[in-house]
N, C-alpha and C. Protein backbone atom coordinates (compact mmCIF):
# COMPACT_ATOMS: atom_id res chain seq x y z
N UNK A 1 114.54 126.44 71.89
CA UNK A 1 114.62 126.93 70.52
C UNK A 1 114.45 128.45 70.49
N UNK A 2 113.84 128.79 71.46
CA UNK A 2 113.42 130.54 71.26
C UNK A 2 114.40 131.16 72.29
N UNK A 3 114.68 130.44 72.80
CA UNK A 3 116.10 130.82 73.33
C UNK A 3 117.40 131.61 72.61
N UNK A 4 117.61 130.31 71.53
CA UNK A 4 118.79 130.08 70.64
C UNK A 4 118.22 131.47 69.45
N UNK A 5 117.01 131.50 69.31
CA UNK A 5 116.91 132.54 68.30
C UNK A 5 116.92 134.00 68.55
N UNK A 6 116.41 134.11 69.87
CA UNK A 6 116.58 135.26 70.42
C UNK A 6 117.95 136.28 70.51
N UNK A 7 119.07 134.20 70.48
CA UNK A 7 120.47 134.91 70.70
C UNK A 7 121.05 135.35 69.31
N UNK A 8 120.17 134.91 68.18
CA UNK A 8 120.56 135.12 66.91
C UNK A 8 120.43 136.38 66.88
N UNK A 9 119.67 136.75 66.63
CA UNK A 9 119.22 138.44 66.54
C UNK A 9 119.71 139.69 67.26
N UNK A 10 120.46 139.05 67.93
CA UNK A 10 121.18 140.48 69.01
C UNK A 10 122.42 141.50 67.90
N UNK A 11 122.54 142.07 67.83
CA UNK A 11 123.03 142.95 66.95
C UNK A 11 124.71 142.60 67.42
N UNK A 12 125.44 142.88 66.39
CA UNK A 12 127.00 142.51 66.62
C UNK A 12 127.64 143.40 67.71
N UNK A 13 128.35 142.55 68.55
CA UNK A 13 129.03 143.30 69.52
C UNK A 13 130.52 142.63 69.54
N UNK A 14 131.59 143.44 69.35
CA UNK A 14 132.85 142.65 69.68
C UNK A 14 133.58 142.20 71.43
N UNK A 15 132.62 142.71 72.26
CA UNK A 15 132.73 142.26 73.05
C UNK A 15 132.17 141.48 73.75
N UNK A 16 130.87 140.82 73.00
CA UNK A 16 130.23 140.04 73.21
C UNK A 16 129.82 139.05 72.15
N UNK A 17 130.60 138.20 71.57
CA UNK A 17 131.04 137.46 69.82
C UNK A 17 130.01 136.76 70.00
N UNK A 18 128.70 136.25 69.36
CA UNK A 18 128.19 135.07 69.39
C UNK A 18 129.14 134.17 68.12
N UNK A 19 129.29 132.81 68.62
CA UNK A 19 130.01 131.93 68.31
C UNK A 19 129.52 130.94 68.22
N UNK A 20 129.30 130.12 67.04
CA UNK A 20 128.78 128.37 66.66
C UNK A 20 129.77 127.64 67.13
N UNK A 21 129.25 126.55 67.21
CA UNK A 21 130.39 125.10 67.29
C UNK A 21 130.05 124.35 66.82
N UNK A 22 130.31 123.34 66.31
CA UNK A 22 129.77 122.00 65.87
C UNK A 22 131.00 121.01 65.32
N UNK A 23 130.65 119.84 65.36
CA UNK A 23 131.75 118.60 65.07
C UNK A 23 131.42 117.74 64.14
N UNK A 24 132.15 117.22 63.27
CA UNK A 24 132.12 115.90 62.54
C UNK A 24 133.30 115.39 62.45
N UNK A 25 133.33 114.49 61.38
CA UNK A 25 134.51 113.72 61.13
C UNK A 25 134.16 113.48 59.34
N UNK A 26 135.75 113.20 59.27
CA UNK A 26 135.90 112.24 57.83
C UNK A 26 136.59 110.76 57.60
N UNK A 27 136.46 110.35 57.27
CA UNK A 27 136.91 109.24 56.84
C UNK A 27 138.44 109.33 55.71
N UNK A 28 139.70 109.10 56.19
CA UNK A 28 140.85 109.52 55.21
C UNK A 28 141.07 107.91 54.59
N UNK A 29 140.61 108.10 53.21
CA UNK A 29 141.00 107.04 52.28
C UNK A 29 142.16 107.50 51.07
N UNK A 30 142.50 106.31 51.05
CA UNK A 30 143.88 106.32 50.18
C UNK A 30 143.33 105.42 48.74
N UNK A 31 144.39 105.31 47.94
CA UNK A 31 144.03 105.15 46.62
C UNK A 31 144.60 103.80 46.86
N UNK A 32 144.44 102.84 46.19
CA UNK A 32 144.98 101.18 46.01
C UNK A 32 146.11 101.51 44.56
N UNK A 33 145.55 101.97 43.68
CA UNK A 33 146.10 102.22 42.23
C UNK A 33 145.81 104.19 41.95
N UNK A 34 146.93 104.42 41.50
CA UNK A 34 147.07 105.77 41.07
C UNK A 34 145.58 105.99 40.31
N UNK A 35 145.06 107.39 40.85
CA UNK A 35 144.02 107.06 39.55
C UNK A 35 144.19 108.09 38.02
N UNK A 36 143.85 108.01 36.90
CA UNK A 36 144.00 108.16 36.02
C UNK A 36 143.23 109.63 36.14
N UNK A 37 144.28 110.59 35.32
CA UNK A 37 143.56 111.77 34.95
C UNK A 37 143.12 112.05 33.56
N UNK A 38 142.23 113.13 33.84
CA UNK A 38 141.27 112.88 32.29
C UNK A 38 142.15 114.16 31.34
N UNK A 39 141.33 113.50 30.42
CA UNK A 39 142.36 114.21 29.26
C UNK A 39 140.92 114.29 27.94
N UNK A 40 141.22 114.69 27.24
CA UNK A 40 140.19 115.40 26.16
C UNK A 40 138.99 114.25 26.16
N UNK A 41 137.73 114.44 26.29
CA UNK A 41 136.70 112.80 25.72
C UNK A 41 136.74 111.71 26.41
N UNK A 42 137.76 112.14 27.63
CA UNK A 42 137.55 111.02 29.04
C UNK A 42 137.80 111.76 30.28
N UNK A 43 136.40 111.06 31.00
CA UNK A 43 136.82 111.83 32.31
C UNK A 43 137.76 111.41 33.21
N UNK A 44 137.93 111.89 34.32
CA UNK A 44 139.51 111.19 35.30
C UNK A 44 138.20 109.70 35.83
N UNK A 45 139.25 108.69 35.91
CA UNK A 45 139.19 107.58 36.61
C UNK A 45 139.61 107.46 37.91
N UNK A 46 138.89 106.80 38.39
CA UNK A 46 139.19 106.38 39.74
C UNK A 46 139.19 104.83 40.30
N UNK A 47 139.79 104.03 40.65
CA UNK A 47 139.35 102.91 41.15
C UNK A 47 138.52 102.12 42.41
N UNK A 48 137.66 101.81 42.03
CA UNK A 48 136.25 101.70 43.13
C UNK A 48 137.16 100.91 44.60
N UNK A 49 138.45 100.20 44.30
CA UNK A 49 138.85 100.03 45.70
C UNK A 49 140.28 100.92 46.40
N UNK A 50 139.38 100.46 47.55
CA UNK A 50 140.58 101.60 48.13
C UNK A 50 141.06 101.31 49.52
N UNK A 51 141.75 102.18 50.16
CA UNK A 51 142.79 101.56 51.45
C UNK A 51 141.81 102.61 52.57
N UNK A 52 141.09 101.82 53.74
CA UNK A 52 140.71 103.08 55.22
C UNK A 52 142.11 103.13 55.97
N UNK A 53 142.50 104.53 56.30
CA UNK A 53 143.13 105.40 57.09
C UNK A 53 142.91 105.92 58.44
N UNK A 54 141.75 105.49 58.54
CA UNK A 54 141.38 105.81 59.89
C UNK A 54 140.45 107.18 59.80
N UNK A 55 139.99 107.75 60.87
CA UNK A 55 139.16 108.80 60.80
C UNK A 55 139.62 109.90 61.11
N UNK A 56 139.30 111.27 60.24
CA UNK A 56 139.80 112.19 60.83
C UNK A 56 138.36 113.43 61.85
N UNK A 57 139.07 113.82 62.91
CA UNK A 57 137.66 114.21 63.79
C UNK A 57 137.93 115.90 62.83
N UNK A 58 136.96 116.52 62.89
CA UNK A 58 136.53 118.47 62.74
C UNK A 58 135.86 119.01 63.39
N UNK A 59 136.57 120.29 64.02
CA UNK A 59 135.83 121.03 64.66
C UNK A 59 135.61 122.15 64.41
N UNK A 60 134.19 123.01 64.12
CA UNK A 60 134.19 124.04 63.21
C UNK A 60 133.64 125.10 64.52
N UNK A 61 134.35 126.52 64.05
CA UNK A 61 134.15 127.11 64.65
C UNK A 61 133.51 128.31 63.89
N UNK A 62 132.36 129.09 64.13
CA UNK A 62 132.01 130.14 62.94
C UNK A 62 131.54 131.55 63.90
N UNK A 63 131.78 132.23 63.41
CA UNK A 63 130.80 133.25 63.76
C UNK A 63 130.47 134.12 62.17
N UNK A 64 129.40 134.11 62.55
CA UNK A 64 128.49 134.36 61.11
C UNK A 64 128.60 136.30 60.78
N UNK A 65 128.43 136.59 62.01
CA UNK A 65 128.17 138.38 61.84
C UNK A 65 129.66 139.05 61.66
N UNK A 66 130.70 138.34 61.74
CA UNK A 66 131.71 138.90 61.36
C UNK A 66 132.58 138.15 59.86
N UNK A 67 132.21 137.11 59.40
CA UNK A 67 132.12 136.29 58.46
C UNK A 67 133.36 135.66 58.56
N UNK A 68 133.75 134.89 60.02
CA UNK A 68 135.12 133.94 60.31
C UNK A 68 134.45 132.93 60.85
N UNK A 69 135.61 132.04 60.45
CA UNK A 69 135.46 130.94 60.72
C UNK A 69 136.59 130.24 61.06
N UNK A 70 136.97 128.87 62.22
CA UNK A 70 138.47 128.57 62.41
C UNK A 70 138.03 126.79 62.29
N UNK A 71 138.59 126.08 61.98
CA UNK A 71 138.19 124.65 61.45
C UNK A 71 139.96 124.01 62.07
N UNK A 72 139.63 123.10 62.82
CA UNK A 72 140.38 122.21 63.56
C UNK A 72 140.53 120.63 63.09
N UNK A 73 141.13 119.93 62.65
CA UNK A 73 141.24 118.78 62.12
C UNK A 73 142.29 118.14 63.19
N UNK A 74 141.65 116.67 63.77
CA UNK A 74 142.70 116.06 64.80
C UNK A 74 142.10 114.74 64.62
N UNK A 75 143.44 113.77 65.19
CA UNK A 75 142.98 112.68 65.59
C UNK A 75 141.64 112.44 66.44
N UNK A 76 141.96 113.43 67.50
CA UNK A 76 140.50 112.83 68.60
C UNK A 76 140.05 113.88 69.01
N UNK A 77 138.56 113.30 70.09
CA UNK A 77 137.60 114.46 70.19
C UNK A 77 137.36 113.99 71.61
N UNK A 78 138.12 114.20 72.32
CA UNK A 78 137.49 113.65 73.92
C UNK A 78 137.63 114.93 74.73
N UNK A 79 137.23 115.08 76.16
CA UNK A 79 136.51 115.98 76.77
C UNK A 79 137.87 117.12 76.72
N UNK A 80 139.27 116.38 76.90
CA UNK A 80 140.37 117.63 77.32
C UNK A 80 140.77 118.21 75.78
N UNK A 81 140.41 117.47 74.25
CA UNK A 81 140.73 118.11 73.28
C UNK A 81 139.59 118.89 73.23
N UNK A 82 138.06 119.53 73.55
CA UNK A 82 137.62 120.35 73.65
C UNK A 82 138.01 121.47 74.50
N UNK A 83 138.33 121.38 75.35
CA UNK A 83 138.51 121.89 76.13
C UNK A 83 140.26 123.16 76.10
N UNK A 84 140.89 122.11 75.28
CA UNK A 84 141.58 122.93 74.32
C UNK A 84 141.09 123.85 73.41
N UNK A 85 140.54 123.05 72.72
CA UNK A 85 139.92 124.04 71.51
C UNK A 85 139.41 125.71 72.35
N UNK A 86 138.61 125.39 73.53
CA UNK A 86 137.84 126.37 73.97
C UNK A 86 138.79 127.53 74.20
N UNK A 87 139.91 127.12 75.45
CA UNK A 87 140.93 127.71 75.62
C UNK A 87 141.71 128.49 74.49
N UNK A 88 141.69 127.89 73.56
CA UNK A 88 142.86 128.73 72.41
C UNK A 88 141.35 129.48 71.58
N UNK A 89 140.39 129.26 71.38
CA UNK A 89 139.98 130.34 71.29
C UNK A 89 139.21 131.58 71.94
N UNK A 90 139.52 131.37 73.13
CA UNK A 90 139.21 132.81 73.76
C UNK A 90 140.15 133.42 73.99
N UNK A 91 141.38 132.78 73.78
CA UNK A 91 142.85 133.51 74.09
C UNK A 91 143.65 133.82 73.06
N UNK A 92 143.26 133.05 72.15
CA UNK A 92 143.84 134.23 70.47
C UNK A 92 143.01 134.24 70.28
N UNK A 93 141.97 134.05 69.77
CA UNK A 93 141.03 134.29 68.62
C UNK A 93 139.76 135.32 69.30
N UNK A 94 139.47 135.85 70.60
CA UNK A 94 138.86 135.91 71.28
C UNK A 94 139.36 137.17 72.38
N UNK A 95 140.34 137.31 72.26
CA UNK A 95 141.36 138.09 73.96
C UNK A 95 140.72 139.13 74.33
N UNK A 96 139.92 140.07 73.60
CA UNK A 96 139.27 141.14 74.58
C UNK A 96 137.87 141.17 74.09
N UNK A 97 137.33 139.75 73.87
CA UNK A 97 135.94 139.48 74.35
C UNK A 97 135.68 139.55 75.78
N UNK A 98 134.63 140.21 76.49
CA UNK A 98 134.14 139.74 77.76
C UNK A 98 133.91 138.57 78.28
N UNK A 99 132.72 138.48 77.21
CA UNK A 99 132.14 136.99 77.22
C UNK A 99 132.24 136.44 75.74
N UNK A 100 132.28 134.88 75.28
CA UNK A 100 131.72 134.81 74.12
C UNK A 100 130.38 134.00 74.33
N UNK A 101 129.11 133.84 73.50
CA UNK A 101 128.30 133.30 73.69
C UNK A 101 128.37 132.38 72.52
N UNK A 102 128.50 131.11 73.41
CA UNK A 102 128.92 129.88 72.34
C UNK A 102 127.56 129.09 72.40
N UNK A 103 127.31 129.06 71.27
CA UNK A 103 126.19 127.96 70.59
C UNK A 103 126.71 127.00 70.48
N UNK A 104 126.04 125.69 71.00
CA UNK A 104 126.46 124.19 70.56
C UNK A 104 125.50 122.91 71.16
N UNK A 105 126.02 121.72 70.74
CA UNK A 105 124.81 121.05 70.91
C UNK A 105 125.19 120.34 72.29
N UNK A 106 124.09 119.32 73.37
CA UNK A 106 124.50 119.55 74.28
C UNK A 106 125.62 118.02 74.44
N UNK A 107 126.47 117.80 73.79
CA UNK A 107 127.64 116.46 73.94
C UNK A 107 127.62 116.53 74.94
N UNK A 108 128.40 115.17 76.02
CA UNK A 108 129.00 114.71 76.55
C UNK A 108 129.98 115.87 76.97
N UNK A 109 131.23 115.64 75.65
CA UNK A 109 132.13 116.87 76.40
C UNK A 109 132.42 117.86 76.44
N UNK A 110 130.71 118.65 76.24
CA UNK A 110 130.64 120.15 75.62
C UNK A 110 130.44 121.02 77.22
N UNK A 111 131.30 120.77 78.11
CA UNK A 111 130.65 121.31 79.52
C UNK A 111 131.86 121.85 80.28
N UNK A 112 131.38 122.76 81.27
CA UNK A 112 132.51 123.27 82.24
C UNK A 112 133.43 122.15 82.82
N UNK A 113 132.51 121.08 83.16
CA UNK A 113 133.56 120.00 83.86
C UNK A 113 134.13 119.24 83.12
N UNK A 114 134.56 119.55 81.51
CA UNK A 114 136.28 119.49 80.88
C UNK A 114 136.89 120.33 80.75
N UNK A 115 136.61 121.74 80.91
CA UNK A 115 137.46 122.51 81.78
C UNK A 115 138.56 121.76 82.88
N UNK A 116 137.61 121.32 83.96
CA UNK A 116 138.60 120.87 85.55
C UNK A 116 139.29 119.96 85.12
N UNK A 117 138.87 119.07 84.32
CA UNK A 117 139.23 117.57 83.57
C UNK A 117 140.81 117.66 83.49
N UNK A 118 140.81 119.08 82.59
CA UNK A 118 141.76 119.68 81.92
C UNK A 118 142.93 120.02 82.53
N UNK A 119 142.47 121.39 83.57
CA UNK A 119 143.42 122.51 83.77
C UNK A 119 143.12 122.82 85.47
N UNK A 120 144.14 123.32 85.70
CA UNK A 120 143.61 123.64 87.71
C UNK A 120 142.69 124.43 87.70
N UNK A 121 142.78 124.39 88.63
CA UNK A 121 140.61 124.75 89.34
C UNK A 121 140.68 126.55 88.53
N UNK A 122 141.57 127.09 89.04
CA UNK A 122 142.02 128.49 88.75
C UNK A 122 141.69 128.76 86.93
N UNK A 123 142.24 128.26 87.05
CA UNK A 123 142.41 128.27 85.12
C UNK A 123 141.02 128.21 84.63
N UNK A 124 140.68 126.69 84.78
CA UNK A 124 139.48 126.15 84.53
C UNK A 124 138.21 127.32 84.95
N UNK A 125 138.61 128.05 85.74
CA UNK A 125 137.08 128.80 86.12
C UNK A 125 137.31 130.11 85.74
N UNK A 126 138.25 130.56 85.16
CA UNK A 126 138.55 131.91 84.56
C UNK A 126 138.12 131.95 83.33
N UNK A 127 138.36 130.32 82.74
CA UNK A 127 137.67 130.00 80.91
C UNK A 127 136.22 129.85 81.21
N UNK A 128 135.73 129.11 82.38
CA UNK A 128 134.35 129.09 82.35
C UNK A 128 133.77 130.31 82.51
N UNK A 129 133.89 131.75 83.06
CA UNK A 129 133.62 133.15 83.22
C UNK A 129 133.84 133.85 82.29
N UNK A 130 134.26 133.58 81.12
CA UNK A 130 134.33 134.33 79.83
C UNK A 130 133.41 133.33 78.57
N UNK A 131 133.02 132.49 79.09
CA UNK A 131 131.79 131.79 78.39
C UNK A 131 130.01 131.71 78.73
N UNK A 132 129.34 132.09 77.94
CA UNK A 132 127.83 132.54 77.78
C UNK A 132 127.01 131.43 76.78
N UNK A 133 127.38 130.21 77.97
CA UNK A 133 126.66 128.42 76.67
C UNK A 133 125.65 128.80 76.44
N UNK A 134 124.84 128.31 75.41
CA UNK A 134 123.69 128.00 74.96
C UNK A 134 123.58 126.76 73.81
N UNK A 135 122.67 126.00 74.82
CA UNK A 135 122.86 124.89 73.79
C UNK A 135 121.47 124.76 72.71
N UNK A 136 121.35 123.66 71.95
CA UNK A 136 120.43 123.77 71.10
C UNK A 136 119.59 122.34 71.63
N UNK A 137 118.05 122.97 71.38
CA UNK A 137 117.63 121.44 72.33
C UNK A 137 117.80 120.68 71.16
N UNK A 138 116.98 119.63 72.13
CA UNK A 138 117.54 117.77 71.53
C UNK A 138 116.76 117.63 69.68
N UNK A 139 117.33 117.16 69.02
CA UNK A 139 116.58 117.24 67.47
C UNK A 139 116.58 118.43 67.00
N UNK A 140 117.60 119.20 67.54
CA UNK A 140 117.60 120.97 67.05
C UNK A 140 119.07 121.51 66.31
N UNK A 141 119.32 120.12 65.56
CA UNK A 141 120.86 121.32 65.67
C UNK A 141 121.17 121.32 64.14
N UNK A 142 119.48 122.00 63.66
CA UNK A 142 119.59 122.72 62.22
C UNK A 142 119.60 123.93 62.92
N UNK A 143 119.45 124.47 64.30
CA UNK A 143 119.20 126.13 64.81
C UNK A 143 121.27 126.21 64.87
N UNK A 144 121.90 125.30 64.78
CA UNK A 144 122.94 125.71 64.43
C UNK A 144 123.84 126.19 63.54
N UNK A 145 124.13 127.30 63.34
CA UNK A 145 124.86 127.32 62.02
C UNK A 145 126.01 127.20 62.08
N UNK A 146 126.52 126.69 62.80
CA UNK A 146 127.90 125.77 62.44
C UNK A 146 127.94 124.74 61.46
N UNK A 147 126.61 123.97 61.38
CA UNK A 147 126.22 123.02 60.82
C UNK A 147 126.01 123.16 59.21
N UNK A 148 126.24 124.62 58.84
CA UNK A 148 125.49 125.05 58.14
C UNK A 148 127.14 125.06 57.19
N UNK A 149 127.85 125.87 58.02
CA UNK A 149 129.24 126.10 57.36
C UNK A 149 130.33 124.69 57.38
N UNK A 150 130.14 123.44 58.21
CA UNK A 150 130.37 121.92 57.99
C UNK A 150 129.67 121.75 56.67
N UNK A 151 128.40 122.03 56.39
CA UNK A 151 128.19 121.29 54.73
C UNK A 151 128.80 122.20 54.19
N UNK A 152 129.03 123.15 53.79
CA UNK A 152 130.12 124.15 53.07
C UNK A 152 131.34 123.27 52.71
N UNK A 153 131.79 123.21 54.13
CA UNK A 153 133.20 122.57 53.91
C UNK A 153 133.34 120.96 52.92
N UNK A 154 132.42 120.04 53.77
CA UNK A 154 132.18 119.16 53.09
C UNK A 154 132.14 119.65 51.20
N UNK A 155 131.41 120.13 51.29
CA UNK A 155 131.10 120.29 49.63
C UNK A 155 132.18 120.72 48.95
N UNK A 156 132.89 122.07 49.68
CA UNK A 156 134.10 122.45 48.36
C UNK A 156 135.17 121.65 48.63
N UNK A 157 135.66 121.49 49.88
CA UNK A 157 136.75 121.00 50.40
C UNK A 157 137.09 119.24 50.48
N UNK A 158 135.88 118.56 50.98
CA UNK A 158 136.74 117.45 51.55
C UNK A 158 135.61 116.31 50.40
N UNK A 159 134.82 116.86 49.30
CA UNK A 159 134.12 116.02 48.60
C UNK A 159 134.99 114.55 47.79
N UNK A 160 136.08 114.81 48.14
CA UNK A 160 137.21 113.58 47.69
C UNK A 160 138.04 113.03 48.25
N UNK A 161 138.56 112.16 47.80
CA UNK A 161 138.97 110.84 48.92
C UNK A 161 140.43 111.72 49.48
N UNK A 162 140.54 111.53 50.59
CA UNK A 162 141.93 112.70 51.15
C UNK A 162 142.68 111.37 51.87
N UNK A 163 143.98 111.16 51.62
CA UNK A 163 144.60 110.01 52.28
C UNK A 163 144.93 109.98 53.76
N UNK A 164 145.40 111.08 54.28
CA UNK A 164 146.29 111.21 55.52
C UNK A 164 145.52 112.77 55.86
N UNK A 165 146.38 112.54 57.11
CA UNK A 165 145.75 113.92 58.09
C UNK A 165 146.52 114.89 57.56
N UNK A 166 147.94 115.09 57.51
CA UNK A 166 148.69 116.23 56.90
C UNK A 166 147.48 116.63 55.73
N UNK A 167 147.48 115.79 54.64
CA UNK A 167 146.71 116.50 53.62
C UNK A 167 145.66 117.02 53.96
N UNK A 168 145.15 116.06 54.81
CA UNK A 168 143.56 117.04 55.30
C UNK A 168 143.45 118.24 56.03
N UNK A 169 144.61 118.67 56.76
CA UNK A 169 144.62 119.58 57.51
C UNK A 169 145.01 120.94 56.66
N UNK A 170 146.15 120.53 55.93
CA UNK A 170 146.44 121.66 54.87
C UNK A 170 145.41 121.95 53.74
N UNK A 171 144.49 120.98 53.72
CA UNK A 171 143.15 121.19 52.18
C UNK A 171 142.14 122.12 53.30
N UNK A 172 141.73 121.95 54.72
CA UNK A 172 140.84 122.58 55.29
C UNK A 172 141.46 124.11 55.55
N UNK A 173 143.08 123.99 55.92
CA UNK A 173 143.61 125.44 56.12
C UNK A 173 143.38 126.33 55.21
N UNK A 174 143.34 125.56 53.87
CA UNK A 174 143.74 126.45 52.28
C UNK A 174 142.08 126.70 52.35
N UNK A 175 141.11 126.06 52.37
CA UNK A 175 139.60 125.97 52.39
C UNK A 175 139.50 127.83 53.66
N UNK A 176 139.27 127.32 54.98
CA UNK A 176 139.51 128.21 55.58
C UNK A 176 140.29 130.11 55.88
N UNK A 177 141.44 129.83 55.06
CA UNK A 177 141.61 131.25 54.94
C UNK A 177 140.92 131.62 53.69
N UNK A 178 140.64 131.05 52.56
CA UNK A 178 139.62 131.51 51.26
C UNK A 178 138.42 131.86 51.89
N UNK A 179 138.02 131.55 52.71
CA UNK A 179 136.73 131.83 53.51
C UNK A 179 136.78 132.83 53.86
N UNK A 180 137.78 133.20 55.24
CA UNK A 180 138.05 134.37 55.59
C UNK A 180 138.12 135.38 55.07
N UNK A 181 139.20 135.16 54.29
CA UNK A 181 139.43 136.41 53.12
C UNK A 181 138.31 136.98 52.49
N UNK A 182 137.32 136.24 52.15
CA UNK A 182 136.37 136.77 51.76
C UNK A 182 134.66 137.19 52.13
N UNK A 183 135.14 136.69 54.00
CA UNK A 183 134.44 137.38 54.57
C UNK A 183 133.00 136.65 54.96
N UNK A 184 133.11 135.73 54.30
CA UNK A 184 131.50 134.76 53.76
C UNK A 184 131.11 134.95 54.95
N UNK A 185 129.63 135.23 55.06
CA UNK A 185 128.59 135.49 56.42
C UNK A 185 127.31 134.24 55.82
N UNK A 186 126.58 134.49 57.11
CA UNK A 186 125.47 133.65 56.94
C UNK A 186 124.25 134.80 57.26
N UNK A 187 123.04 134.49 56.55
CA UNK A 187 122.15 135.45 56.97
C UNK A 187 121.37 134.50 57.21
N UNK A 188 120.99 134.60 58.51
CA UNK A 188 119.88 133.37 59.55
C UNK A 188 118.76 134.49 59.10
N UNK A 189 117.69 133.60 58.80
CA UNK A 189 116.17 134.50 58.69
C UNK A 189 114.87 134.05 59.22
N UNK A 190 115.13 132.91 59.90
CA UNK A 190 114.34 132.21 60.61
C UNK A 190 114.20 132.85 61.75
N UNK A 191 112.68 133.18 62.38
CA UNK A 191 112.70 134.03 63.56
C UNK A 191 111.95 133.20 64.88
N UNK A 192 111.93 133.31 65.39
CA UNK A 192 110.63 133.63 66.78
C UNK A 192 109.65 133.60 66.47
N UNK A 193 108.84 134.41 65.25
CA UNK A 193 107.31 134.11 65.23
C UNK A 193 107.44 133.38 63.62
N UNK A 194 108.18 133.09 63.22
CA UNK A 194 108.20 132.12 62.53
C UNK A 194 107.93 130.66 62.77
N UNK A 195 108.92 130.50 63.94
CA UNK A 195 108.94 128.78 64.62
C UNK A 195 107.42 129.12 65.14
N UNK A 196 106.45 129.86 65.60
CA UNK A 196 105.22 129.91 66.40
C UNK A 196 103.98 129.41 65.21
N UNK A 197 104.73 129.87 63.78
CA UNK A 197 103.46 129.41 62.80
C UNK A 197 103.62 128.03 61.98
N UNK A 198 105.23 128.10 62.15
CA UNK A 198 105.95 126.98 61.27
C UNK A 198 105.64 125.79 62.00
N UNK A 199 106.37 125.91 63.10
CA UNK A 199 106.19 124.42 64.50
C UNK A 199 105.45 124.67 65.42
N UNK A 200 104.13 125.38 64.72
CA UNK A 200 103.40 125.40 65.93
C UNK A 200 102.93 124.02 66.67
N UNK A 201 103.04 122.54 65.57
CA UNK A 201 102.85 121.41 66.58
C UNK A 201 103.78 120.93 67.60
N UNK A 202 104.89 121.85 68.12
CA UNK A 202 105.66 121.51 69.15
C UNK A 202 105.58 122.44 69.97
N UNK A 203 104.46 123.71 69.99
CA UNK A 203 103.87 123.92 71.28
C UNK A 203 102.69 123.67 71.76
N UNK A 204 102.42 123.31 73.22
CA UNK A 204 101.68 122.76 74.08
C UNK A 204 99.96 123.59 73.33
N UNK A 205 99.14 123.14 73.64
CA UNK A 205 97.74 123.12 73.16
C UNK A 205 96.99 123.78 74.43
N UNK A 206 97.04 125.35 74.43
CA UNK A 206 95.91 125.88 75.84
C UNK A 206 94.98 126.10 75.83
């Protein structure tokens, strides 16, 4: 934890991006019956049944000190679609970072070896040398603020039933550049000797 906060506080460097990650999913439901829109003295209707679509996976990407963010919507989330993700953003989104120092929690397929999974040895270890992990320990991933900009999204964006992936992908794109555009940052204020007075029952007793 004093790890992860330490890395908060380092002052902005563009050649050294600190970068969130974090994942969820949605659920894409469809309507059974059109639902009714409201009109003066009634609100819109909706009908309590409805059709599952299957799930859609998200992957949010933030960095807070420059106020961007890039949000990925796909069918799946297994070790080589991370591993994509990683790749395309150190190579557009990223190209004359040194390093980026990516925050995230510690998954399954959050590791160098979906890199190899992925891509030849060559490749794979040129993406692992421009990455600076830090993960968040176990029961810790409110120290993420990726997590922070996922309820964001949730709230303006995906708080209603979305049928299909096209729609969902184009409601998070339209969500996402409004973001950008306007720059939205996060101000983390939680420190180091904060967690020492706050949680002091999760350090050891000398």
């Amino acid at each position: 934890m004093e790890a992860i906060l330490e890395v908060y506080h380092l002052p902005y460097d563009p050649y050294y991006p600190v970068v969130y990650m974090d994942e969820s999913c949605k659920q894409m439901i469809g309507e059974v019956r059109d639902p009714i829109p409201c009109k003066p003295g009634q609100p819109a209707r909706i009908d309590d049944e409805y059709v599952r679509n299957g799930v859609a996976e998200i992957l949010m990407e933030v960095e807070p000190l420059a106020g961007k963010r890039h949000v990925v919507v796909t069918e799946r989330r297994t070790k080589k679609d991370w591993a994509r993700q990683i790749k395309q953003m150190l190579d557009e989104r990223y190209p004359n970072a040194i390093k980026v120092r990516l925050i995230m929690d510690n998954l399954n397929t959050h590791g160098i070896a979906s890199f190899y999974d992925t891509f030849p040895p060559k490749e794979a270890r040129r993406l692992a040398e421009r990455l600076d992990i830090h993960y968040t320990p176990k029961h810790g991933s409110w120290l993420n603020m990726a997590e922070i900009e996922l309820s964001v999204l949730k709230g303006q964006c995906l708080e209603r039933r979305i049928a299909d992936m096209t729609t969902m992908q184009t409601e998070v794109t339209a969500w996402e550049k409004d973001r950008n555009d306007r720059t939205r940052k996060i101000v983390w204020q939680f420190t180091t000797a904060d967690a020492r007075i706050k949680l002091k029952r999760l350090y050891p007793q000398l």
